[in-house]
N, C-alpha and C. Protein backbone atom coordinates (compact mmCIF):
# COMPACT_ATOMS: atom_id res chain seq x y z
N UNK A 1 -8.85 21.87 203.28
CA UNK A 1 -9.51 21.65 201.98
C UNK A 1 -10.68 22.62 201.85
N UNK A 2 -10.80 23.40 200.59
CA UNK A 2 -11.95 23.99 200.73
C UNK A 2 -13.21 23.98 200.43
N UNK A 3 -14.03 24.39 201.09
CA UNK A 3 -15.53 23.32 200.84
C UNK A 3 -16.41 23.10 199.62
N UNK A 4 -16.70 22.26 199.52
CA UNK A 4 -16.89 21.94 197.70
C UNK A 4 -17.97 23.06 196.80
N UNK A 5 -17.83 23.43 195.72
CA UNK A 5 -19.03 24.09 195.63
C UNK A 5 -20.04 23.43 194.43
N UNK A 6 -20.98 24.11 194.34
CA UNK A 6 -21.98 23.39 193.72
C UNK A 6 -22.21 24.40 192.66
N UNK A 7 -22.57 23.13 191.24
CA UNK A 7 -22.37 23.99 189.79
C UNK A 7 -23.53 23.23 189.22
N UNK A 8 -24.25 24.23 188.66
CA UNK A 8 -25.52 23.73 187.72
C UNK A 8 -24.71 22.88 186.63
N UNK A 9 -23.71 22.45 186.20
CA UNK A 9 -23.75 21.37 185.20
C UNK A 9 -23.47 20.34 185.67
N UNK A 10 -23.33 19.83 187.44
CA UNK A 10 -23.16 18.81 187.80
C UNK A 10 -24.64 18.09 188.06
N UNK A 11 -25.26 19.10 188.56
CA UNK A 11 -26.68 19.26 189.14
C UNK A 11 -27.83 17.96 187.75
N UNK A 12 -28.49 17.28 188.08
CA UNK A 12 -29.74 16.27 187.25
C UNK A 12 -31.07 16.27 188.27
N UNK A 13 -31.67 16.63 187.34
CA UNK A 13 -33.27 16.55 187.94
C UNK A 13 -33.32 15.11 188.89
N UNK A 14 -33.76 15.51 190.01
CA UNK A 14 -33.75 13.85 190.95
C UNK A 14 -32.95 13.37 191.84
N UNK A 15 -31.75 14.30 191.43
CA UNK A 15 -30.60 14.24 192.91
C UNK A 15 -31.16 14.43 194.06
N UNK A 16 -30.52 13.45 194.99
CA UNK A 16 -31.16 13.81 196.36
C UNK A 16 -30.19 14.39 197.26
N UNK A 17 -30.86 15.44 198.08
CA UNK A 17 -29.75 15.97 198.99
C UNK A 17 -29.79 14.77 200.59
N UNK A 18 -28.03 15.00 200.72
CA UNK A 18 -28.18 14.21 202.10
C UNK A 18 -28.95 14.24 203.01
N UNK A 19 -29.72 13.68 203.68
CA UNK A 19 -31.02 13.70 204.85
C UNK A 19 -29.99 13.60 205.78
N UNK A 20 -30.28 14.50 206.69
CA UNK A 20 -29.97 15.50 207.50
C UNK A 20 -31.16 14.83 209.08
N UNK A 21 -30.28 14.13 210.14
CA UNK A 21 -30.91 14.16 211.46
C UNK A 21 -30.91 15.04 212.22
N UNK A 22 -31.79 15.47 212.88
CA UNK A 22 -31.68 16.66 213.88
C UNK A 22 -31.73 15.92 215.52
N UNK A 23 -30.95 16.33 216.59
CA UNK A 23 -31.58 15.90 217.68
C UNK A 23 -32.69 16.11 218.06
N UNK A 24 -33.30 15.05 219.37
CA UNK A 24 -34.66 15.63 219.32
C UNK A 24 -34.72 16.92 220.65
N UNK A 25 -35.78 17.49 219.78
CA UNK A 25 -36.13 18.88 220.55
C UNK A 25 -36.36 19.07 221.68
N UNK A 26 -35.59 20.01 222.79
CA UNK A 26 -35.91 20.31 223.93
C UNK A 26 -36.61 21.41 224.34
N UNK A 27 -37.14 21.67 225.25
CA UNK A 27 -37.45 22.97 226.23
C UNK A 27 -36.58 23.97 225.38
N UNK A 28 -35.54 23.68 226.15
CA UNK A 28 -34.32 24.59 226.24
C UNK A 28 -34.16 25.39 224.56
N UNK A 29 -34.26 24.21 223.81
CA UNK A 29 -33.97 24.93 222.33
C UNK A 29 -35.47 25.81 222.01
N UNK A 30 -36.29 25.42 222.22
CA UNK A 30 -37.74 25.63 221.84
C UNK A 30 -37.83 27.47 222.80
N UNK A 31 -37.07 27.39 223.96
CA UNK A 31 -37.16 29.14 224.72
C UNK A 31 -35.82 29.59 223.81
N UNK A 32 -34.72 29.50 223.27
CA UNK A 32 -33.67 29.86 222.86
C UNK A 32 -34.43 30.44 221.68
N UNK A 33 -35.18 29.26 220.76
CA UNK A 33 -35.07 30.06 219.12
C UNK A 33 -36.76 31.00 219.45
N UNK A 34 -37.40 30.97 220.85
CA UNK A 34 -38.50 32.04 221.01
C UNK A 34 -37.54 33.42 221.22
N UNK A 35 -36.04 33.45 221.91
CA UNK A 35 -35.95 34.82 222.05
C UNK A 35 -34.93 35.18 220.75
N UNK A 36 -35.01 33.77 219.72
CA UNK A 36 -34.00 34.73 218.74
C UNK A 36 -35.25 34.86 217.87
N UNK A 37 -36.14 35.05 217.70
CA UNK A 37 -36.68 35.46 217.40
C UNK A 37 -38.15 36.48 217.64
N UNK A 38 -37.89 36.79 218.54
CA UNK A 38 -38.76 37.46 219.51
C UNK A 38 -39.88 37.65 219.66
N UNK A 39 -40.62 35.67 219.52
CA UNK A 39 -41.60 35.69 219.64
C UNK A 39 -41.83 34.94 220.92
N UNK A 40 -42.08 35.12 222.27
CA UNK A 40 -42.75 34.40 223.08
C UNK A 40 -44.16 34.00 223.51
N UNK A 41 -44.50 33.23 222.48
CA UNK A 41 -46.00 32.69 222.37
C UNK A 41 -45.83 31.56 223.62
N UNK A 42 -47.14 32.30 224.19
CA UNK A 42 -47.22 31.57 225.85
C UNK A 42 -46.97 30.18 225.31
N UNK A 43 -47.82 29.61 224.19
CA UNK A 43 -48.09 28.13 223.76
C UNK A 43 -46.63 27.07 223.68
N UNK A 44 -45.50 28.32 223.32
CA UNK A 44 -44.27 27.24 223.30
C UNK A 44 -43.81 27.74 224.87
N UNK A 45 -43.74 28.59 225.22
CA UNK A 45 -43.18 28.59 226.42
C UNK A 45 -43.35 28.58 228.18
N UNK A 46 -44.98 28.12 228.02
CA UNK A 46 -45.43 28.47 229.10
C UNK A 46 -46.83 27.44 229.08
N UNK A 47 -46.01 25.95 230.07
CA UNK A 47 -46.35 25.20 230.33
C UNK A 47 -48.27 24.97 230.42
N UNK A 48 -48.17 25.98 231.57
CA UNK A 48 -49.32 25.84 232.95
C UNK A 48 -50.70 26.90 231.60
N UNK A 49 -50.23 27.48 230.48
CA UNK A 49 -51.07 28.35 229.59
C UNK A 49 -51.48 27.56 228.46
N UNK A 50 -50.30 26.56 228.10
CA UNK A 50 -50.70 25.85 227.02
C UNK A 50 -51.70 24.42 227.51
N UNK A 51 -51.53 23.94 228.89
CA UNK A 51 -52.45 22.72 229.44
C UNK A 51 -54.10 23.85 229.45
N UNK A 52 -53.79 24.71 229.80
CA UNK A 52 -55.32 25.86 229.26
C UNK A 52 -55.88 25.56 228.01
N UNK A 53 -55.01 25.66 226.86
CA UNK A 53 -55.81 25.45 226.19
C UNK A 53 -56.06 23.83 225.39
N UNK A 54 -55.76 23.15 226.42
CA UNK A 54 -56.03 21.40 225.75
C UNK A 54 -54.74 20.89 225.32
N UNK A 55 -53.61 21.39 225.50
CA UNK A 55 -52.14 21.45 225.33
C UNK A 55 -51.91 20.07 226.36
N UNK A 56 -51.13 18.98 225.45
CA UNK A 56 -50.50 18.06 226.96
C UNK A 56 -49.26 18.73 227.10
N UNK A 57 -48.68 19.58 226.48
CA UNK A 57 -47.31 20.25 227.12
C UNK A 57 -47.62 21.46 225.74
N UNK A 58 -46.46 22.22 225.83
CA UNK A 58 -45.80 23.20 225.59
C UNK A 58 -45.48 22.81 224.07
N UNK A 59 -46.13 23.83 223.04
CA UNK A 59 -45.72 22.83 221.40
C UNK A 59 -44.42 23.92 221.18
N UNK A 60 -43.89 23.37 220.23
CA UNK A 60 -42.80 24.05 219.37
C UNK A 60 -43.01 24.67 218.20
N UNK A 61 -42.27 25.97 218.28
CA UNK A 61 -43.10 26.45 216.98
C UNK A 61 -42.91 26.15 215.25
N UNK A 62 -43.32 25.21 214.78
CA UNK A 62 -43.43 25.40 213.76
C UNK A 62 -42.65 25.74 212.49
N UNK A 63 -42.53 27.29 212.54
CA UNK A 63 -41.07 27.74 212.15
C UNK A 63 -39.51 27.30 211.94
N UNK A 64 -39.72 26.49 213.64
CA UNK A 64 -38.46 25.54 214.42
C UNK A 64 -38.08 24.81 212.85
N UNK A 65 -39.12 23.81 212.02
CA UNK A 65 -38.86 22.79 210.95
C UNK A 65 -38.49 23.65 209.67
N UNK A 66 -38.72 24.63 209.92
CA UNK A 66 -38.34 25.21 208.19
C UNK A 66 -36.78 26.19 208.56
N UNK A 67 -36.10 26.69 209.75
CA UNK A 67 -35.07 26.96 210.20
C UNK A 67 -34.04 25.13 209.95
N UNK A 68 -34.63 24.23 210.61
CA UNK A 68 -33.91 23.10 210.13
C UNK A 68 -33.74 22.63 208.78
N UNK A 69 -34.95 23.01 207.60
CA UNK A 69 -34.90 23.23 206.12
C UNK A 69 -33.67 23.84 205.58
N UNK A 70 -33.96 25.06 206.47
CA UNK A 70 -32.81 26.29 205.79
C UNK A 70 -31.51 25.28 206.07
N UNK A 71 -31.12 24.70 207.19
CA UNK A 71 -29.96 24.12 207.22
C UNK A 71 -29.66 23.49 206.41
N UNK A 72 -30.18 22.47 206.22
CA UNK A 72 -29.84 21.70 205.17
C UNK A 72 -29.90 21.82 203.66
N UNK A 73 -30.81 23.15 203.38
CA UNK A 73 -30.11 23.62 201.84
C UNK A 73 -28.75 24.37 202.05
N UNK A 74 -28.60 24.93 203.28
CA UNK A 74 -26.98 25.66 203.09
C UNK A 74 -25.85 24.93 203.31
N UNK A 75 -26.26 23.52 204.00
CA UNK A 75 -24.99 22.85 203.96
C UNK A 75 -24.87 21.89 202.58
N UNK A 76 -25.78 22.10 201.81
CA UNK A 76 -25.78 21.08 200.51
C UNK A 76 -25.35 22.26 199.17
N UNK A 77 -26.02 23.30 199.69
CA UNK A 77 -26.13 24.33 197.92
C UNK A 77 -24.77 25.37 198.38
N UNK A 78 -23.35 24.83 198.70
CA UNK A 78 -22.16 26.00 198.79
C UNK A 78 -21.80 26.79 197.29
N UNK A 79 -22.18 27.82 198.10
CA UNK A 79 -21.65 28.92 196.80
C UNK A 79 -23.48 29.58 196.33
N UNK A 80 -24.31 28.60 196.44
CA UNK A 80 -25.58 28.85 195.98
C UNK A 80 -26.39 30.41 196.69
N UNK A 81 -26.89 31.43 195.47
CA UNK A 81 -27.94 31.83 196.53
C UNK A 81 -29.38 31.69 196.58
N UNK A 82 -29.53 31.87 197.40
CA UNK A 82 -31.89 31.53 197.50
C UNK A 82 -31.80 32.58 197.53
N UNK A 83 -33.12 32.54 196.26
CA UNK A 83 -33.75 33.38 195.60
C UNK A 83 -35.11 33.60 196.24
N UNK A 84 -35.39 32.35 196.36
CA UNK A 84 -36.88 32.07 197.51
C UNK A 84 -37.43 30.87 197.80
N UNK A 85 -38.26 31.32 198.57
CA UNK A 85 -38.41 30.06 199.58
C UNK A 85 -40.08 29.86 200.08
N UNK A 86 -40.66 29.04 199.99
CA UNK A 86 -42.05 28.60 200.26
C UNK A 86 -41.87 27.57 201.13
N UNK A 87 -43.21 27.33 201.87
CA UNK A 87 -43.25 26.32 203.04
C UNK A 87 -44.61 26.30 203.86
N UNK A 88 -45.16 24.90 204.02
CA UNK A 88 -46.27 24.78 204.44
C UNK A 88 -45.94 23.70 205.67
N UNK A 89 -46.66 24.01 206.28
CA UNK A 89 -46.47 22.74 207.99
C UNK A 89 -48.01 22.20 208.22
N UNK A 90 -47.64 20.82 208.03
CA UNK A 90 -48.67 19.82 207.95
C UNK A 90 -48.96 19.06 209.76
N UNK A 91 -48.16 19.53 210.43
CA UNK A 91 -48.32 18.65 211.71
C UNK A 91 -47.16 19.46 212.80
N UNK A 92 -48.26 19.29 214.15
CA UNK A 92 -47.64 20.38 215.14
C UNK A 92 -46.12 19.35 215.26
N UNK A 93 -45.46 20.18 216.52
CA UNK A 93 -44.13 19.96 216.57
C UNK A 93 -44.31 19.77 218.18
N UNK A 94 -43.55 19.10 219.10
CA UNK A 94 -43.89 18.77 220.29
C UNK A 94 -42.38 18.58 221.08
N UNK A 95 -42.50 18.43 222.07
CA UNK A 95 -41.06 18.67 222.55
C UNK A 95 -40.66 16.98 222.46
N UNK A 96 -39.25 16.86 222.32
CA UNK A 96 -38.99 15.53 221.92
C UNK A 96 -39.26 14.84 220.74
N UNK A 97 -39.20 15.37 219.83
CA UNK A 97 -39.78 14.89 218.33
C UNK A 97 -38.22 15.28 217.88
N UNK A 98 -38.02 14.08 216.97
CA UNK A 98 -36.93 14.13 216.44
C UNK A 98 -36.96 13.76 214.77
N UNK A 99 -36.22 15.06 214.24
CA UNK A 99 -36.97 15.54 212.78
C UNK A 99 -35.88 15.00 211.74
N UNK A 100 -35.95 14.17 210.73
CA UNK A 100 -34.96 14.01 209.84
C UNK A 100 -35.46 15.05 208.18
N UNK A 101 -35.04 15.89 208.01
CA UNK A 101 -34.45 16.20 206.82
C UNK A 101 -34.10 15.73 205.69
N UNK A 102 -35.13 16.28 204.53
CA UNK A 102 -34.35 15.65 203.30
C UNK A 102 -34.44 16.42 202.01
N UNK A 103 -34.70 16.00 200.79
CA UNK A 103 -34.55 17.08 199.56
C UNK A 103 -34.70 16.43 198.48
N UNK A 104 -34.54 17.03 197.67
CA UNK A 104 -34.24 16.78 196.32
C UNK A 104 -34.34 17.64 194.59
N UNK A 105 -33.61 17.69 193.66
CA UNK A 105 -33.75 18.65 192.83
C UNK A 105 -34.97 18.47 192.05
N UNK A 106 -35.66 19.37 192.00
CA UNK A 106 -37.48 19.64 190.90
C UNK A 106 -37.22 19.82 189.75
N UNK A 107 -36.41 20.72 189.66
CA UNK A 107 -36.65 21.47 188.54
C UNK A 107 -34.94 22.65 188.59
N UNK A 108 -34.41 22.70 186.95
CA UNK A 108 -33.27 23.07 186.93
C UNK A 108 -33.87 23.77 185.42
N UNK A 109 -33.33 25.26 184.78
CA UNK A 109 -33.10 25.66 183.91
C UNK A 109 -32.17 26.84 184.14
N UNK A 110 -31.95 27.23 182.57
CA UNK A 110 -30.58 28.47 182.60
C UNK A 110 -31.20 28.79 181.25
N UNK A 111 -30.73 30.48 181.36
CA UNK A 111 -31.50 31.06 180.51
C UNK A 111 -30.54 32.40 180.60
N UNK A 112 -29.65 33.09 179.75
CA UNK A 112 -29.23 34.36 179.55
C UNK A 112 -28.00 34.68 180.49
N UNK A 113 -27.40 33.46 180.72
CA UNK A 113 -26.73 33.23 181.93
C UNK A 113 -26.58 33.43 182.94
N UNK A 114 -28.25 33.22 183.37
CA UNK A 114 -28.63 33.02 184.78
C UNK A 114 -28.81 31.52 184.94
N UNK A 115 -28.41 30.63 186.02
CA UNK A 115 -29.08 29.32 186.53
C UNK A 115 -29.63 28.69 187.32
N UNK A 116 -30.62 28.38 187.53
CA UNK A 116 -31.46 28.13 188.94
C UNK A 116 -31.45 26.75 188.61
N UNK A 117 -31.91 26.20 189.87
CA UNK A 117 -32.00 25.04 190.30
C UNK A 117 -33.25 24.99 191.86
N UNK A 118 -34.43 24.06 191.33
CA UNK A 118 -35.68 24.21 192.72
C UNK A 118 -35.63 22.74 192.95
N UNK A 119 -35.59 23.43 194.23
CA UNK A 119 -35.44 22.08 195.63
C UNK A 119 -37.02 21.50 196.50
N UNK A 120 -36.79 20.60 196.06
CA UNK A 120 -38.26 20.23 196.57
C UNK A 120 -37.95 19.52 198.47
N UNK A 121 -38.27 20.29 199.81
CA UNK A 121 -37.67 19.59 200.58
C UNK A 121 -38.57 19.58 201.93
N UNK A 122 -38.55 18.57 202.18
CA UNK A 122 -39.47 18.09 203.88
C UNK A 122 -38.98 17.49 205.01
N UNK A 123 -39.94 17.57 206.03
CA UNK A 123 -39.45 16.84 207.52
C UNK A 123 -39.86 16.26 207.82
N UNK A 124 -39.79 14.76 208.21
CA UNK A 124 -40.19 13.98 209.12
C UNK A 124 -40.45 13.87 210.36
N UNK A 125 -41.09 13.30 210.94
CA UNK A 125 -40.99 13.14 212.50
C UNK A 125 -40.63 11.94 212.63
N UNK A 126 -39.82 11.00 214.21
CA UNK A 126 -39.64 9.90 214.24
C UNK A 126 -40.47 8.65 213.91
N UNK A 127 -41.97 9.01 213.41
CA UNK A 127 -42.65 8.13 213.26
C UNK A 127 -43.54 8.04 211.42
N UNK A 128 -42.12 9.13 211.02
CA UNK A 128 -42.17 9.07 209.49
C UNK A 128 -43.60 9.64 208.59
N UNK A 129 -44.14 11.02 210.00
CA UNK A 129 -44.99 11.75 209.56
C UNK A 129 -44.20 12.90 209.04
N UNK A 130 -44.87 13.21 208.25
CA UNK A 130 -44.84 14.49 207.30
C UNK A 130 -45.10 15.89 208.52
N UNK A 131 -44.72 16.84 208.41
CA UNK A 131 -44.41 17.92 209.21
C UNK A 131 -44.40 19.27 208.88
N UNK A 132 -43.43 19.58 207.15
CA UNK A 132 -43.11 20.43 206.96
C UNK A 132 -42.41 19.96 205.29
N UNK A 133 -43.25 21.17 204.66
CA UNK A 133 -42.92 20.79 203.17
C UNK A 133 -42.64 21.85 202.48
N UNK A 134 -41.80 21.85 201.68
CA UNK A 134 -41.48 23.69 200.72
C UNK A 134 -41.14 22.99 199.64
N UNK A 135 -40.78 24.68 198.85
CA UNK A 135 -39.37 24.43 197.66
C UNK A 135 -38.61 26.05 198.11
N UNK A 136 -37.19 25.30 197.65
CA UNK A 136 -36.47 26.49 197.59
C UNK A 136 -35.92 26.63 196.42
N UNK A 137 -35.65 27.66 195.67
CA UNK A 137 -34.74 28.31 194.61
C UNK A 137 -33.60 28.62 194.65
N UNK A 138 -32.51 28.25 193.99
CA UNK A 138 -31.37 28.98 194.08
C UNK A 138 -30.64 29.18 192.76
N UNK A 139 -29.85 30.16 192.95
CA UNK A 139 -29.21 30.93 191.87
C UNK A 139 -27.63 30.23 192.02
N UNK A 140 -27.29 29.33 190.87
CA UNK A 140 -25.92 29.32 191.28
C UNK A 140 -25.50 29.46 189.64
N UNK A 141 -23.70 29.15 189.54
CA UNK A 141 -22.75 29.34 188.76
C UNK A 141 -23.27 27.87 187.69
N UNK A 142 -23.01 28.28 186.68
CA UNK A 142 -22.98 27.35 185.63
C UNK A 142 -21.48 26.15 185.59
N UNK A 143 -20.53 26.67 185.96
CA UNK A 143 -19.42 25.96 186.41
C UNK A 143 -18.28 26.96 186.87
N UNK A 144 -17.21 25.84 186.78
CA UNK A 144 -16.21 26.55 187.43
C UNK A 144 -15.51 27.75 186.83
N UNK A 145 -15.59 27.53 185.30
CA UNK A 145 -15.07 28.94 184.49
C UNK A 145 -16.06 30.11 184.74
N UNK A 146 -17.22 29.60 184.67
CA UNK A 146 -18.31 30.62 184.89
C UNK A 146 -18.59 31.44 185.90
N UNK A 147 -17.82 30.89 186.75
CA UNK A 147 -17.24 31.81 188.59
C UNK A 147 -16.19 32.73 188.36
N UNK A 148 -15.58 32.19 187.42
CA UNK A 148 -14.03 32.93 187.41
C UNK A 148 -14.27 33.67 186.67
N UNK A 149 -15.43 33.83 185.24
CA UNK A 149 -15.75 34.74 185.02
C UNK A 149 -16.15 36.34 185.14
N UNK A 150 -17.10 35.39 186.39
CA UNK A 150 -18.01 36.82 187.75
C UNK A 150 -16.71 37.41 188.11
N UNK A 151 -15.78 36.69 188.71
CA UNK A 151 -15.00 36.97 190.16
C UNK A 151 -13.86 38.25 188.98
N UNK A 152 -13.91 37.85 188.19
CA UNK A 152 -12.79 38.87 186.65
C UNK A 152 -13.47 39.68 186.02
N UNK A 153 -14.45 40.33 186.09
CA UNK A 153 -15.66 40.81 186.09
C UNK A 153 -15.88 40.47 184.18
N UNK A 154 -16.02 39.93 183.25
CA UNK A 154 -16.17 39.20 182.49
C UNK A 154 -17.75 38.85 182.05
N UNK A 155 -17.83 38.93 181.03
CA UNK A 155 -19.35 38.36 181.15
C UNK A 155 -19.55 36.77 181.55
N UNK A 156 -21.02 36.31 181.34
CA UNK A 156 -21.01 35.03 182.04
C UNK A 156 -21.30 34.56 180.81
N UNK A 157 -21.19 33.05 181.42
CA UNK A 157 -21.03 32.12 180.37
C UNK A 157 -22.34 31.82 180.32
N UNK A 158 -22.80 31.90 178.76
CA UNK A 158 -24.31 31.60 177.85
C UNK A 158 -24.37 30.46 177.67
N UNK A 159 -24.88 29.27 178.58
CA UNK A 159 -25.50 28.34 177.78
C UNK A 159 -26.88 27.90 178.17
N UNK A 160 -28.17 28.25 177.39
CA UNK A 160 -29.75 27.96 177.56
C UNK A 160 -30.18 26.80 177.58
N UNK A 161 -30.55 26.38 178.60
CA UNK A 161 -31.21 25.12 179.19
C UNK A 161 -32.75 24.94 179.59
N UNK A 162 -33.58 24.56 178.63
CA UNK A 162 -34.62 24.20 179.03
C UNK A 162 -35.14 23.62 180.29
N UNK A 163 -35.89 24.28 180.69
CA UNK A 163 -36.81 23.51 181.99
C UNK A 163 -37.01 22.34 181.98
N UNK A 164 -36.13 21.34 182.72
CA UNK A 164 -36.29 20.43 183.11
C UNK A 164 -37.30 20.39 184.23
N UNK A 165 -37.97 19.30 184.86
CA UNK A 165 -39.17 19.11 185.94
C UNK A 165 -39.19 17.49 186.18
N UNK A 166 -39.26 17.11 187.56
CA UNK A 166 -39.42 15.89 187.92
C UNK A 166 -40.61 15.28 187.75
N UNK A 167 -41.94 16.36 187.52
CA UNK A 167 -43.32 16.33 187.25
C UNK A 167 -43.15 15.75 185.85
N UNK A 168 -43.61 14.66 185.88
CA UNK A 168 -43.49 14.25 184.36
C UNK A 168 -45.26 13.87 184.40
N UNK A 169 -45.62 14.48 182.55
CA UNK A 169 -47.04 14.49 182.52
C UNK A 169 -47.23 12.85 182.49
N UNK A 170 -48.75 12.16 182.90
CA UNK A 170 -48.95 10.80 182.46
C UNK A 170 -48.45 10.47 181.18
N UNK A 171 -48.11 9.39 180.66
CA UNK A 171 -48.60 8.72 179.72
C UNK A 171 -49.81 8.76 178.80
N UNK A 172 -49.94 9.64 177.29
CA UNK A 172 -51.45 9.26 176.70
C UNK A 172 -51.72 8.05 176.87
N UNK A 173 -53.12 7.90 177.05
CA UNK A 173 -53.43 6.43 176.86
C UNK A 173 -53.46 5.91 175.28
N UNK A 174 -53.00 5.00 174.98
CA UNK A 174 -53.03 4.27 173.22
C UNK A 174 -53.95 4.51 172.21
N UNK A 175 -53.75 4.60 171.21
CA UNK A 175 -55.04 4.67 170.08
C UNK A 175 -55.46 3.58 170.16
N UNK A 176 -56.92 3.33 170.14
CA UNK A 176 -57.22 2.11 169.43
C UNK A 176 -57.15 2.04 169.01
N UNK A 177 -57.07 0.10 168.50
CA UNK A 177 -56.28 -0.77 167.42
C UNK A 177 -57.10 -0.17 166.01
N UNK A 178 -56.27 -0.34 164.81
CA UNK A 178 -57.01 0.22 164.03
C UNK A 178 -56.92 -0.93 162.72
N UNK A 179 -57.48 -0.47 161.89
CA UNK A 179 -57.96 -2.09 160.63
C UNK A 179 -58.05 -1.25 159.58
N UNK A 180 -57.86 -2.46 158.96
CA UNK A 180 -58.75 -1.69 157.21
C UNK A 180 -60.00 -0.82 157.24
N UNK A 181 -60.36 0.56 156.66
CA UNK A 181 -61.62 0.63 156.82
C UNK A 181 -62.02 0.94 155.26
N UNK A 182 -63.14 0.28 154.52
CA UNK A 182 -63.06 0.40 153.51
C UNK A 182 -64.90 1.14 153.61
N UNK A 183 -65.46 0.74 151.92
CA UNK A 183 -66.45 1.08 151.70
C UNK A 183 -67.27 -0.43 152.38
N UNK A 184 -68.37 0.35 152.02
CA UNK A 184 -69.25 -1.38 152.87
C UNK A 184 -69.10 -2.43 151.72
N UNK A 185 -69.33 -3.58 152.16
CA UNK A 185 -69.78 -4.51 150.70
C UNK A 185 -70.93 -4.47 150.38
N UNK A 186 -71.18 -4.74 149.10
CA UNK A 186 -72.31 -4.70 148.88
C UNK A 186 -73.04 -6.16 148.95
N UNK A 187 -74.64 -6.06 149.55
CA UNK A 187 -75.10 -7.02 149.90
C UNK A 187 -75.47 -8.14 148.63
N UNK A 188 -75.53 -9.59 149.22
CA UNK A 188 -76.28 -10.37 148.13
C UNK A 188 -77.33 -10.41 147.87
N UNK A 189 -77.66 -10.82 146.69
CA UNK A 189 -79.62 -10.94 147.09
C UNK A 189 -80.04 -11.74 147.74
N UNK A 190 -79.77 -12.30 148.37
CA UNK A 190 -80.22 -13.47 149.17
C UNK A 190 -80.43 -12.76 150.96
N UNK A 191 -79.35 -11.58 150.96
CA UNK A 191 -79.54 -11.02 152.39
C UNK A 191 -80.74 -9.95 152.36
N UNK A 192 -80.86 -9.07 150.80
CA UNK A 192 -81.21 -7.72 150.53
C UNK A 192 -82.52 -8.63 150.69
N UNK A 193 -82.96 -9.55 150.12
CA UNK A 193 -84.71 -10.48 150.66
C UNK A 193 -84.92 -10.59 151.73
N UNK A 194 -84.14 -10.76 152.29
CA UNK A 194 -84.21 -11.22 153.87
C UNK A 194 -84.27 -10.17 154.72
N UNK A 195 -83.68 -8.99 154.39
CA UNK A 195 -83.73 -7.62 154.95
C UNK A 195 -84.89 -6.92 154.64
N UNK A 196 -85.36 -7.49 153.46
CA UNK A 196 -86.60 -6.76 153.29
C UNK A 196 -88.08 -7.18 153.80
N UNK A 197 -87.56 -8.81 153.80
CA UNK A 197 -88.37 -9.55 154.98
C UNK A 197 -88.88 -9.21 156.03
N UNK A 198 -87.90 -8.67 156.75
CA UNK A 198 -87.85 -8.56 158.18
C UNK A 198 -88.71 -6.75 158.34
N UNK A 199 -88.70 -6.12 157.42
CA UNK A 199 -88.69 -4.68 157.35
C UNK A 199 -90.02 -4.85 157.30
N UNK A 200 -90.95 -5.72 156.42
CA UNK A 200 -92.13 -5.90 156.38
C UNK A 200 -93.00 -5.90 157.21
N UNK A 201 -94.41 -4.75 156.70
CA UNK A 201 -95.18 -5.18 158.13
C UNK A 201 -96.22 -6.33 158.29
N UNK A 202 -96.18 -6.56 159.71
CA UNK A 202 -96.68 -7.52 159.98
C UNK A 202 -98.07 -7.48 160.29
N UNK A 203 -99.32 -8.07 160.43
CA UNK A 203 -100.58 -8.31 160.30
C UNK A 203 -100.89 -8.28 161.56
N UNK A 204 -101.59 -7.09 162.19
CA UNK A 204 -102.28 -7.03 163.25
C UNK A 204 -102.95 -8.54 163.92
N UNK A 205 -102.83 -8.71 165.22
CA UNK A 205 -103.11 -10.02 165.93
C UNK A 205 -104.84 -9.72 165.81
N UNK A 206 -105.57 -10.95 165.38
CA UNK A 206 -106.87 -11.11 165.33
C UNK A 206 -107.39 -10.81 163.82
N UNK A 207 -106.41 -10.36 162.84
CA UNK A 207 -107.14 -9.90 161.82
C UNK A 207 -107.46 -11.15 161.28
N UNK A 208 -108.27 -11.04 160.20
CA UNK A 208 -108.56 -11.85 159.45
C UNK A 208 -108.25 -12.30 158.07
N UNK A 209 -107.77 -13.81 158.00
CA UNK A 209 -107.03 -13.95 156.70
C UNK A 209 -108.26 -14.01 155.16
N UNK A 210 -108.38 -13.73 154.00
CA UNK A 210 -108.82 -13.91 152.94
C UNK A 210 -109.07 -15.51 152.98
N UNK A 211 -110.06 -15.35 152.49
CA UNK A 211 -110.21 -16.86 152.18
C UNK A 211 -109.91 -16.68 150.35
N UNK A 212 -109.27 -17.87 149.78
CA UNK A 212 -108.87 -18.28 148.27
C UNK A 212 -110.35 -18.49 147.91
């Protein structure tokens, strides 16, 4: 059977991609992905350098969680390509930490018959800390005619889709309640005395009254 592919008109803001377990991390993997990538930082690989610097063992690098990222957008986005990719790491990585994977769609538009789709996606650690956070982009097919288009060299299929976003702004808060608003009433004479009463000045304390 061949492996399913993925089409921006199946795609809704909020889909979640399958969370993805990783075993937990050894030595062994932690010196493997230092020489595929040819960094041997004493700190992941060299025990007796990293207790130097306040190290209870040997950390993992870092990197390690966003290589497990990449996995799990390529086994979810077939056919898709990344366009790009961001990523921030919130918490070291240690040997024996076992990382679950997960995702979900941000943000989807199409425009000139191009279609992207951004992946909002992070790692856990077994104790449901945060680790490692990105987004990725990808460029895929609008559907299945729209492949067969490319593949027939054909133009692509036009249909413009506003930016959707999972960021939804608050809620305004309500108008206040609102009423009749008219002119004032006009007062009686009975208040306009009484107002004028009160407006009146009053007689310095100690003065002295007229005698009749």
């Amino acid at each position: 059977m061949p492996p399913r592919k993925l089409y921006f008109e199946n795609l809704r803001v909020g889909d979640e991609l399958p969370a993805m377990a990783k075993s937990p991390i050894d030595r062994v993997q932690i010196a493997r992905y230092a020489a595929a990538t040819n960094d041997f930082n004493p700190l992941n690989v060299d025990e007796l350098q990293a207790r130097v610097f306040g190290m209870p063992s040997v950390v993992a690098p870092s990197t390690l969680a966003l290589g497990f990222l990449g996995q799990l957008v390529s086994d979810w986005a077939r056919g898709g390509q990344v366009k790009k990719v961001s990523a921030r790491f919130t918490r070291m990585l240690w040997p024996n930490d076992t990382l679950v994977c997960k995702g979900r769609v941000s943000d989807r538009f199409g425009e000139g018959g191009k279609y992207y789709v951004e992946l909002d996606v992070w790692a856990e650690n077994q104790k449901g800390e945060l680790v490692a956070r990105g987004t990725v982009t990808l460029k895929i097919f609008y559907s299945f005619e729209d492949e067969n288009r490319f593949r027939t060299g054909q133009p692509p299929l036009i249909v413009n889709v506003p930016r959707e976003s999972i960021l939804v702004a608050a809620p305004a808060a309500p108008p206040p309640p609102t009423g009749t608003v008219g002119p004032p009433k006009p007062k009686s004479a009975a208040a306009k005395a009484k107002s004028a009463k009160e407006k009146a000045p009053k007689p310095a304390v100690g003065a002295s009254r007229k005698k009749k």
